[in-house]
N, C-alpha and C. Protein backbone atom coordinates (compact mmCIF):
# COMPACT_ATOMS: atom_id res chain seq x y z
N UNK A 1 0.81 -1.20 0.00
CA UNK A 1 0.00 0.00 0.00
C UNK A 1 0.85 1.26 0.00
N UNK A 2 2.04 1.39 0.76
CA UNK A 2 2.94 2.57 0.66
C UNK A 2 3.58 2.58 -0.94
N UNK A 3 2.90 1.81 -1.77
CA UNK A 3 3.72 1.92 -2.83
C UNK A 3 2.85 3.05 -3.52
N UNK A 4 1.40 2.87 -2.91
CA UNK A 4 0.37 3.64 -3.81
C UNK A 4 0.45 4.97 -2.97
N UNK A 5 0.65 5.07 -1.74
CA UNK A 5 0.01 6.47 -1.26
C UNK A 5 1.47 7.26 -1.11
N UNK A 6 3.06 6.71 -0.97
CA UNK A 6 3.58 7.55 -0.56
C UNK A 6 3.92 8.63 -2.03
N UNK A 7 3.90 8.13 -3.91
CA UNK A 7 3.98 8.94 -4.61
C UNK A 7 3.12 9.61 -4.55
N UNK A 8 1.54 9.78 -4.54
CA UNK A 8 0.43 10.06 -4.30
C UNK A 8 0.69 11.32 -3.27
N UNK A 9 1.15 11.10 -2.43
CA UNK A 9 1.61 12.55 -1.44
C UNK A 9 2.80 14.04 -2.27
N UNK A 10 3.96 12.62 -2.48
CA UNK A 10 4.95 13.26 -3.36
C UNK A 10 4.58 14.61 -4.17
N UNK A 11 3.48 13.82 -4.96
CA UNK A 11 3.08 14.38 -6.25
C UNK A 11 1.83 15.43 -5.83
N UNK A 12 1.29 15.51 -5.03
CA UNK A 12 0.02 16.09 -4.86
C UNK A 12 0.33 17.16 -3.71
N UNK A 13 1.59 16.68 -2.84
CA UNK A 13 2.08 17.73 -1.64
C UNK A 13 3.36 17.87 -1.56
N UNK A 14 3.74 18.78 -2.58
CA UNK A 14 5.39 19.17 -3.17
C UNK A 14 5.76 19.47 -2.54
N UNK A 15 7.43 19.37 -1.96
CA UNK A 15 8.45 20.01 -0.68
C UNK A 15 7.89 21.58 -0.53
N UNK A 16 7.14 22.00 -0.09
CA UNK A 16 7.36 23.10 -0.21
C UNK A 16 7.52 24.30 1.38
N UNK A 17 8.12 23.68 1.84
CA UNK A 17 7.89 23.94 3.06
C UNK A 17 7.33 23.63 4.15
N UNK A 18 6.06 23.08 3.99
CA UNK A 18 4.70 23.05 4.54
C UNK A 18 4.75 21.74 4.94
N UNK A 19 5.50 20.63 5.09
CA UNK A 19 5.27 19.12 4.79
C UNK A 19 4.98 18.47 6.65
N UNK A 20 4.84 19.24 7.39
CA UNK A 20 4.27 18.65 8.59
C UNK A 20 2.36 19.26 8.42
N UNK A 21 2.55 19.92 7.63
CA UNK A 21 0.94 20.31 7.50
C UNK A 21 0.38 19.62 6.51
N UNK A 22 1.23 19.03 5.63
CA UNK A 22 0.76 17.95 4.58
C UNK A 22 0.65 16.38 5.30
N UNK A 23 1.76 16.20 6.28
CA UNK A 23 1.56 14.98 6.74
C UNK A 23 0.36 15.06 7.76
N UNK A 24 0.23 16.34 8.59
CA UNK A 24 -1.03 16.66 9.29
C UNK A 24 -2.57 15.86 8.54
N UNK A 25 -2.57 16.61 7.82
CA UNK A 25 -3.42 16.38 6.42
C UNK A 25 -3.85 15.06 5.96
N UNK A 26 -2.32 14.63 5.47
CA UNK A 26 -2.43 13.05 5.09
C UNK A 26 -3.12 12.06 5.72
N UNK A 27 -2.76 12.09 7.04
CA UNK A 27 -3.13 11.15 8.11
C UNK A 27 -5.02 11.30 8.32
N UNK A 28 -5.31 12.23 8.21
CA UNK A 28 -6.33 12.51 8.62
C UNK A 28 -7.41 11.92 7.61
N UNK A 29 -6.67 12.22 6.13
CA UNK A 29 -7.42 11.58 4.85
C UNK A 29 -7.56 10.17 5.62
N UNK A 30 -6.43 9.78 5.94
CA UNK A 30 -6.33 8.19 5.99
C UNK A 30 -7.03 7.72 6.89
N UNK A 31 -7.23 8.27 8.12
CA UNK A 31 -7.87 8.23 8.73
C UNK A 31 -9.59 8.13 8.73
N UNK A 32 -9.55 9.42 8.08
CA UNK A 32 -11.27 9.07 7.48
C UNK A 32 -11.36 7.56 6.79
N UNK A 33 -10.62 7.57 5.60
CA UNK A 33 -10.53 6.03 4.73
C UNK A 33 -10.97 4.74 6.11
N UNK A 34 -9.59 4.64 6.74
CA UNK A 34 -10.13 3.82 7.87
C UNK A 34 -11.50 3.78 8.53
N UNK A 35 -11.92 4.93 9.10
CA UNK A 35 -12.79 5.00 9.59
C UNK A 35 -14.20 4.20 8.75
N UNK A 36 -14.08 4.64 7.42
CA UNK A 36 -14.96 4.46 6.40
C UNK A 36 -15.02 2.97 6.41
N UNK A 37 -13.82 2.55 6.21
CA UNK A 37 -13.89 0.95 6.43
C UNK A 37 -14.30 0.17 7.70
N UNK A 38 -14.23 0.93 8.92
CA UNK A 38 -14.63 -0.37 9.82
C UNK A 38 -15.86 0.70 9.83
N UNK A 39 -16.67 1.34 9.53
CA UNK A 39 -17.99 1.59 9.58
C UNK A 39 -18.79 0.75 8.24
N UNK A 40 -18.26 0.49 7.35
CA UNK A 40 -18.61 -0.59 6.58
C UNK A 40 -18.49 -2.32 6.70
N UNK A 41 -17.80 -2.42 7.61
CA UNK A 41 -17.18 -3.34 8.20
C UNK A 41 -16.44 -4.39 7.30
N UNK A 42 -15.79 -3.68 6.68
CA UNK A 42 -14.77 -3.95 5.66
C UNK A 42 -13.21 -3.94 5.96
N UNK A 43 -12.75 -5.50 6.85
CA UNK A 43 -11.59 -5.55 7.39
C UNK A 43 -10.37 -4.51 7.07
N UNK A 44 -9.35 -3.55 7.77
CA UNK A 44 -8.64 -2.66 7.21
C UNK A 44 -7.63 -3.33 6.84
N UNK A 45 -6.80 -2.95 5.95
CA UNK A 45 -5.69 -4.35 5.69
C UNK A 45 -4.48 -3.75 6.59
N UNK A 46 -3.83 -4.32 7.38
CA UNK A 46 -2.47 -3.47 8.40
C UNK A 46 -1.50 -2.65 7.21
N UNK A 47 -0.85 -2.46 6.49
CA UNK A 47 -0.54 -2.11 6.04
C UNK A 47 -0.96 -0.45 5.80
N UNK A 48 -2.60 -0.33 5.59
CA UNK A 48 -2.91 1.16 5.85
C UNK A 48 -2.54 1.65 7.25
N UNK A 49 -3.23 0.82 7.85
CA UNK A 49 -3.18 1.25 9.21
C UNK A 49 -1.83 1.77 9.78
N UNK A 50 -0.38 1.02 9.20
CA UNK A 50 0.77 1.45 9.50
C UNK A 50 1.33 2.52 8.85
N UNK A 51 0.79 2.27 7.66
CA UNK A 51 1.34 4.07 7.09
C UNK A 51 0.73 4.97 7.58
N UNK A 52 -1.09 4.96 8.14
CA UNK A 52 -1.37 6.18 8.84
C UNK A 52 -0.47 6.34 10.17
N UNK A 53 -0.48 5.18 10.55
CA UNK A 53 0.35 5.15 11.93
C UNK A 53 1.69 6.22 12.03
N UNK A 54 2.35 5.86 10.70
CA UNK A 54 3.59 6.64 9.95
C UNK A 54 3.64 8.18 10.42
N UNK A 55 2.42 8.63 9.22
CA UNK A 55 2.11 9.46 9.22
C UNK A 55 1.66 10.55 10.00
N UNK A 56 1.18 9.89 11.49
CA UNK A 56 0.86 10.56 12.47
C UNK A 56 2.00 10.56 13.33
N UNK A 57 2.83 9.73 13.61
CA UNK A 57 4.41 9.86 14.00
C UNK A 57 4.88 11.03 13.66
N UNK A 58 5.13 10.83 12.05
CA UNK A 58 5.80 11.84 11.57
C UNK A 58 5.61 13.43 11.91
N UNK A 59 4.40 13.38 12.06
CA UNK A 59 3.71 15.12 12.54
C UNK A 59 3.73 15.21 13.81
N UNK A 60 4.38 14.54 14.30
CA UNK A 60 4.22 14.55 16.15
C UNK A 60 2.88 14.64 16.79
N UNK A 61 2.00 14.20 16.12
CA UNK A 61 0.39 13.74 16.58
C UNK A 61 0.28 13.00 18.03
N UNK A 62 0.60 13.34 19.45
CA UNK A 62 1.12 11.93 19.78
C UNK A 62 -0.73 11.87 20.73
N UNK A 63 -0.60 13.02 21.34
CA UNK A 63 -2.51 13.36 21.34
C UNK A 63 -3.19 12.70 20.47
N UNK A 64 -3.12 12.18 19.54
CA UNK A 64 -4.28 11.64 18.34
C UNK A 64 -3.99 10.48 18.67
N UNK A 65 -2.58 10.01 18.69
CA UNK A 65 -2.26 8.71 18.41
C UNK A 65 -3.00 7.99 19.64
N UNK A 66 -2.97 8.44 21.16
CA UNK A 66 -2.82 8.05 22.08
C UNK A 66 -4.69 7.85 22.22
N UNK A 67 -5.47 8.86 21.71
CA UNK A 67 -6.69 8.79 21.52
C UNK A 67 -7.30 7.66 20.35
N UNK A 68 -6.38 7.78 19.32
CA UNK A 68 -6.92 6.52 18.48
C UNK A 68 -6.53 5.27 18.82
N UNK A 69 -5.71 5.08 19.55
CA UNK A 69 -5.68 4.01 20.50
C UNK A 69 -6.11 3.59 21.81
N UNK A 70 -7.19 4.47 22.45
CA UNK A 70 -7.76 4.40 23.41
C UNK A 70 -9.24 4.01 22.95
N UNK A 71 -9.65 4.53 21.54
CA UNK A 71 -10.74 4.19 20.82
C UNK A 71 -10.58 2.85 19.86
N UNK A 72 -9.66 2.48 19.95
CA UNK A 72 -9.68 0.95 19.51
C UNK A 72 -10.02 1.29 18.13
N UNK A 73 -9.32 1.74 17.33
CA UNK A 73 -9.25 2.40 16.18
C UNK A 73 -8.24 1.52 15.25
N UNK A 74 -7.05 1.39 15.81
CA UNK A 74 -6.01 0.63 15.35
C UNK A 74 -6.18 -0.88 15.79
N UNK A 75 -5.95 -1.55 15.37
CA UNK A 75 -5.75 -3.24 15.62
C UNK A 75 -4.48 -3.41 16.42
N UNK A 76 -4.34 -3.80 17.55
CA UNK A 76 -2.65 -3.81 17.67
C UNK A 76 -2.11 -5.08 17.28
N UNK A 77 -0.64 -4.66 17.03
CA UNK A 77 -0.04 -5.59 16.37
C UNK A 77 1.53 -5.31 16.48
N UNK A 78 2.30 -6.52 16.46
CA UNK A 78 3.77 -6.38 17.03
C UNK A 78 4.14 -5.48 16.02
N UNK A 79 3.97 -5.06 14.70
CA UNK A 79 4.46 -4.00 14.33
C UNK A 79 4.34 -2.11 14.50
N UNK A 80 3.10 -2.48 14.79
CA UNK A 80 2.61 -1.40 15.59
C UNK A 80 3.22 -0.67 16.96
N UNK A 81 3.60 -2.16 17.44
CA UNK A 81 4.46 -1.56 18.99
C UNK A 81 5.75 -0.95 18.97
N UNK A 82 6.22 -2.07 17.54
CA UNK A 82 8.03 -1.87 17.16
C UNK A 82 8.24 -0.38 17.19
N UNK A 83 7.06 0.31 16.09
CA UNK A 83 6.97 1.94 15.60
C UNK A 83 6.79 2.88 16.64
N UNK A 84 6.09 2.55 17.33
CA UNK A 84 5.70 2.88 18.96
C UNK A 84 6.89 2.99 20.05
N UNK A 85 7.64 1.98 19.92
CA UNK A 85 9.11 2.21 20.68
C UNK A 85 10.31 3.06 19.67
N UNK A 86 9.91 2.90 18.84
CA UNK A 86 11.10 3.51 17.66
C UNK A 86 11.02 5.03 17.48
N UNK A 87 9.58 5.22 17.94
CA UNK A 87 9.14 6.97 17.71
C UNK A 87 10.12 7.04 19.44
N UNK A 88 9.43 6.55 20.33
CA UNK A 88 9.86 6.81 21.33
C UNK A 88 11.56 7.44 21.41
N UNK A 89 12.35 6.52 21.06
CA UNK A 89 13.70 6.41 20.33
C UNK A 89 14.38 7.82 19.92
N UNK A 90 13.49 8.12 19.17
CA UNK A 90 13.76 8.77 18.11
C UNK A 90 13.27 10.60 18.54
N UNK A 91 11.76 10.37 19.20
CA UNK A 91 11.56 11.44 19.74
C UNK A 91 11.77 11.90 21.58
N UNK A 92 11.92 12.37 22.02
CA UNK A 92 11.64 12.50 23.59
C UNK A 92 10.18 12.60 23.84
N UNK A 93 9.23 13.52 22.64
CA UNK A 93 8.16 13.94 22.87
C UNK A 93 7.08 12.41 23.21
N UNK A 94 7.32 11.80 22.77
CA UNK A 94 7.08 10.22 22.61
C UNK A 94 7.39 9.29 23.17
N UNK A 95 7.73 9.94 24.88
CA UNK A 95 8.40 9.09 25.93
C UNK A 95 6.71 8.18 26.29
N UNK A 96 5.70 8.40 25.93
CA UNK A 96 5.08 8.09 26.40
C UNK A 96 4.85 6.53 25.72
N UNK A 97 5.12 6.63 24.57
CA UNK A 97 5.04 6.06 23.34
C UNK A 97 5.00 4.26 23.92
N UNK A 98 6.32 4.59 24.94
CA UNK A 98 7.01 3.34 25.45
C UNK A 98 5.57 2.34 25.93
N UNK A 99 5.03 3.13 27.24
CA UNK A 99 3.60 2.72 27.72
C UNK A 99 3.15 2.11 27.06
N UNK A 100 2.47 3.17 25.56
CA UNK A 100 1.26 2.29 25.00
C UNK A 100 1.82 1.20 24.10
N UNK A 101 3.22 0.47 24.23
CA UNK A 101 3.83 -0.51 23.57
C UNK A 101 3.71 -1.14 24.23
N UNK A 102 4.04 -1.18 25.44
CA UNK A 102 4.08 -2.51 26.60
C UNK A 102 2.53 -2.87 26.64
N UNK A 103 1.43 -1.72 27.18
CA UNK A 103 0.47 -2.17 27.51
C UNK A 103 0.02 -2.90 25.77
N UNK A 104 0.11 -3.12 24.66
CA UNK A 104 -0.06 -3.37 23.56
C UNK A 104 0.16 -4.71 23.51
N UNK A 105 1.89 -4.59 23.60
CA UNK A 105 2.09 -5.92 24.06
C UNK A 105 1.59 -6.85 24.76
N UNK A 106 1.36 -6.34 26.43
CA UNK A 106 0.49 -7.40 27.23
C UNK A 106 -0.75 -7.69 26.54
N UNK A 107 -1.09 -6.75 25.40
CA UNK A 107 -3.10 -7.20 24.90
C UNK A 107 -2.61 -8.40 24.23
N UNK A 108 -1.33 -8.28 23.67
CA UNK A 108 -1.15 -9.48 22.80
C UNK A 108 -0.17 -10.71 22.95
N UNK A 109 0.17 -10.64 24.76
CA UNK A 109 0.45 -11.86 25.06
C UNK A 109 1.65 -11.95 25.01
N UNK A 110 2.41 -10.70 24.64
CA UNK A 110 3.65 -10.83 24.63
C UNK A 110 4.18 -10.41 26.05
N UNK A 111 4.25 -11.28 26.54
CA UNK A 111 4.95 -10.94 28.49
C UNK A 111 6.34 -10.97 28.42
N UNK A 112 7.22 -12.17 27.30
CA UNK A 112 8.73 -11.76 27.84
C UNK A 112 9.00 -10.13 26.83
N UNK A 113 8.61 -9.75 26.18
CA UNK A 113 8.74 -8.43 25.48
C UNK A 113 8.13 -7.41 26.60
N UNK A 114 7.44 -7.28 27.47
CA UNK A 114 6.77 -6.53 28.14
C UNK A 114 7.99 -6.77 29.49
N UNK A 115 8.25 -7.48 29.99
CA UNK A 115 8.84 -8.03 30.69
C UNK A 115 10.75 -7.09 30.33
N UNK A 116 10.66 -7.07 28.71
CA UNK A 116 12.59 -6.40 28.56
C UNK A 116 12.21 -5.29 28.44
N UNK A 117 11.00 -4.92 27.73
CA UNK A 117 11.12 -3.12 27.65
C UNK A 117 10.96 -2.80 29.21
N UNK A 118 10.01 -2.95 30.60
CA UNK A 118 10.18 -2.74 32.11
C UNK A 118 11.61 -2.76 32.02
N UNK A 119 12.51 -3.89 31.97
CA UNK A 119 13.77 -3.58 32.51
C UNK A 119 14.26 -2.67 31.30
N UNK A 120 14.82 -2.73 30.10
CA UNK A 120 15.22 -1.68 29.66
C UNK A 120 14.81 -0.29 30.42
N UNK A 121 13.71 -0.06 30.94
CA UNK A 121 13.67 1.58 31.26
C UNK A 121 13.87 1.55 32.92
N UNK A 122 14.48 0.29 33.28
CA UNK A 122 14.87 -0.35 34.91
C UNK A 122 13.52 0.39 35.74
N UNK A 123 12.49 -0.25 35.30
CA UNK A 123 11.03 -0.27 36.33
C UNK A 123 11.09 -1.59 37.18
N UNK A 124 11.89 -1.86 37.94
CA UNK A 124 12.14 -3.12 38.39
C UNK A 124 10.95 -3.46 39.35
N UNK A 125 10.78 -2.58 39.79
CA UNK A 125 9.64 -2.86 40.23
C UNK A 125 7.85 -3.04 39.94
N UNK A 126 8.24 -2.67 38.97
CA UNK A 126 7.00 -2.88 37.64
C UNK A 126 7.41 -4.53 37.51
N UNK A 127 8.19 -4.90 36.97
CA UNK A 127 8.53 -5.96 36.38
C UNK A 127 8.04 -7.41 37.86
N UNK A 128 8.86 -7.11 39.00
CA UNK A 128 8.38 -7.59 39.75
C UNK A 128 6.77 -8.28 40.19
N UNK A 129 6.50 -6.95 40.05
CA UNK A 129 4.55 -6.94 39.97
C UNK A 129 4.11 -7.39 38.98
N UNK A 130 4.61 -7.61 38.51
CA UNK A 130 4.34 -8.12 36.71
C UNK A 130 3.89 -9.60 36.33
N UNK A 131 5.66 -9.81 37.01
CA UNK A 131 5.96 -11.24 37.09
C UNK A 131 5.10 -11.69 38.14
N UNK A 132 4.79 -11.26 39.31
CA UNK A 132 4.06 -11.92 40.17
C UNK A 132 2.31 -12.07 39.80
N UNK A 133 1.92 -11.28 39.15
CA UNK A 133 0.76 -11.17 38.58
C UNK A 133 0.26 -12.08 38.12
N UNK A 134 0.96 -12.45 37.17
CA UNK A 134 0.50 -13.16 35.88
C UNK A 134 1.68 -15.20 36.15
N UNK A 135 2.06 -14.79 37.59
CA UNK A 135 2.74 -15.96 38.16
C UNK A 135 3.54 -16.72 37.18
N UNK A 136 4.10 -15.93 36.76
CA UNK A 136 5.52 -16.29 35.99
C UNK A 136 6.64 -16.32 36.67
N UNK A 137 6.61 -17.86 37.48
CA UNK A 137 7.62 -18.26 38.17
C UNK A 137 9.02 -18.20 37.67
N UNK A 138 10.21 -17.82 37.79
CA UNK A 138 11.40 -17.72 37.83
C UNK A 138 12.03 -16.80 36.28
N UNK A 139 10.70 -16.43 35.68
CA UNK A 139 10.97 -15.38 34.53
C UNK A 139 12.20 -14.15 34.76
N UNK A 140 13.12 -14.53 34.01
CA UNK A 140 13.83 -13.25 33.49
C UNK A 140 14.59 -12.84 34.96
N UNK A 141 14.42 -14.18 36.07
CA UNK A 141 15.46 -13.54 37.13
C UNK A 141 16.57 -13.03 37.44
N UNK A 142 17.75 -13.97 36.33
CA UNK A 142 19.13 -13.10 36.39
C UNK A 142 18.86 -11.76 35.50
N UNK A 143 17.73 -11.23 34.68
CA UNK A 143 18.33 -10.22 34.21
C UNK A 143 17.25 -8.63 35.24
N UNK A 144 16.02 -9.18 35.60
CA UNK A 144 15.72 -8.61 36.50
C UNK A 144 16.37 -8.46 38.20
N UNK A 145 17.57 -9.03 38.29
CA UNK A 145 18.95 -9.27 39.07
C UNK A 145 20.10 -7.97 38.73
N UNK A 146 20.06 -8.26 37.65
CA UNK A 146 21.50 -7.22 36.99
C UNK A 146 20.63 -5.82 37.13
N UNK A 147 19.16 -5.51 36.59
CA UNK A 147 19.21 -4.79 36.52
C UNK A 147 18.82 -3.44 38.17
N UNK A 148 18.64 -4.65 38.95
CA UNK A 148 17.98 -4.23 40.22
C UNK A 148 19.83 -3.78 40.71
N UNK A 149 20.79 -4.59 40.34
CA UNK A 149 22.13 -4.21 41.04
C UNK A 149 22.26 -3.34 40.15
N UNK A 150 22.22 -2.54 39.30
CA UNK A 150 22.70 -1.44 38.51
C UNK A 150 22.21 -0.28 38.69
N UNK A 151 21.11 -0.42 40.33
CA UNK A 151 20.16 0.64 40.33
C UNK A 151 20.76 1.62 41.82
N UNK A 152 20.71 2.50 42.50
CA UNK A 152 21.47 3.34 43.29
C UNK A 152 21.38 2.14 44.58
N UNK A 153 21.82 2.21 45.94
CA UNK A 153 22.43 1.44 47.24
C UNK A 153 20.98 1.42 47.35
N UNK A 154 20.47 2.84 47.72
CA UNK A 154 19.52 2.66 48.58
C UNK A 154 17.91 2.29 48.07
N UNK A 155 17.76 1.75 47.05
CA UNK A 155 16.26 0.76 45.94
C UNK A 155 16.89 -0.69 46.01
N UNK A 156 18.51 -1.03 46.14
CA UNK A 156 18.61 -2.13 45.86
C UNK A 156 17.65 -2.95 46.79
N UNK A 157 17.55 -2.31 48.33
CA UNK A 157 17.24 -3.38 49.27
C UNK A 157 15.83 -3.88 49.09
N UNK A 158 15.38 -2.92 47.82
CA UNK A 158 13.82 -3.00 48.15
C UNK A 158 13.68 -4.15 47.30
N UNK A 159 14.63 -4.92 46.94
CA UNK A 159 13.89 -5.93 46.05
C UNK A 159 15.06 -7.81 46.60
N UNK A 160 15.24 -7.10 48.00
CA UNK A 160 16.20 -8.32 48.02
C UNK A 160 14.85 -9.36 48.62
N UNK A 161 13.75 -9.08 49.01
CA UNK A 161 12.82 -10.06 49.45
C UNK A 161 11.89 -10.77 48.33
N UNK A 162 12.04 -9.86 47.16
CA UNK A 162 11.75 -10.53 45.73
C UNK A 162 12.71 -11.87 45.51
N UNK A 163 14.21 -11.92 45.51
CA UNK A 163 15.23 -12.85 44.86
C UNK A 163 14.94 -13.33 45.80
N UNK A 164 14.87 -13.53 47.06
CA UNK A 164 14.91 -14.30 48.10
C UNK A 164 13.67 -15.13 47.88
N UNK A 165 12.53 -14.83 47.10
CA UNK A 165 11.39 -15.80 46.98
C UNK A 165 11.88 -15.98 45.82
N UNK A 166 12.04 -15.90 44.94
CA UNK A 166 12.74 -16.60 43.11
C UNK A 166 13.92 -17.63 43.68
N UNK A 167 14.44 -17.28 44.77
CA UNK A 167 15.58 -18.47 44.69
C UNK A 167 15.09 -19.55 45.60
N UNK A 168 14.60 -19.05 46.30
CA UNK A 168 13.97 -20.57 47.08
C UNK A 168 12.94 -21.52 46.43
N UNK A 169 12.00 -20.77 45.13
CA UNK A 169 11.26 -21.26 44.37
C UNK A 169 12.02 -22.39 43.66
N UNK A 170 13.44 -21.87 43.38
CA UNK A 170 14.16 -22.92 41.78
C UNK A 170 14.35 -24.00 42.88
């Protein structure tokens, strides 16, 4: 599908300065399109859905994004999350970005991915609660280990009664 819409922009919304008000724009077309389709109930194929996704990245939409994903607008999908951590990445404005990846993830069952992005951003204690939740016995202990010792003297202690139940468990 990006084969059809990204000349289609090219050609119809020339460099001319203006190109966050064209991608503004774009998304919104696409958006309607979508909309049009699940009000017809005419499956969206992912592929649109990721170039609008694109597209609203690109304009720093992160208000829209965060709303069209609260309205169950988008389908989630591991590619969806990838773009979602990658804006994050890429923007600061899009720290939030991280969130609606994990919680995305957990819709779709992905716990050891939910499980590395917590420690990547060392929520060790997220991860903890996590793991205990959903009783995922001895998950990801040496690295939820490293990352609890990499954290200042005085948080380490708060999690020595966590390892102390993971190691008596093995």
């Amino acid at each position: 599908m990006e084969h059809i819409f990204k000349p289609l922009i090219s050609t119809q919304f020339p460099a001319n300065g203006k190109e966050h008000e064209n991608e503004v724009y774009f998304s919104s077309v696409m958006l309607e399109y979508i909309h049009s389709l699940i009000e017809l109930e005419i499956p969206v194929n992912p592929s649109i859905q990721l170039l609008c996704i694109d597209y609203i990245i690109e304009s720093n939409q992160l208000q829209r994004l965060q709303s069209l994903l609260q309205g169950r607008t988008f389908i989630d999908s591991i590619e969806f999350a990838e773009r979602l951590i990658n804006a994050a990445e890429v923007n600061n404005e899009f720290s939030q970005a991280v969130q609606m990846a994990i919680d995305m993830y957990h819709r779709l069952n992905k716990y050891e991915r939910v499980i590395e992005l917590l420690l990547k951003e060392k929520r060790v204690e997220d991860v903890i609660k996590y793991v205990e939740k959903l009783q995922l016995k001895g998950t990801k202990a040496k690295e939820i280990l490293k990352v609890a010792q990499e954290l200042p003297l005085k948080e380490r202690h708060l999690y020595v009664e966590y390892f102390s139940k993971v190691i008596v468990s093995l």
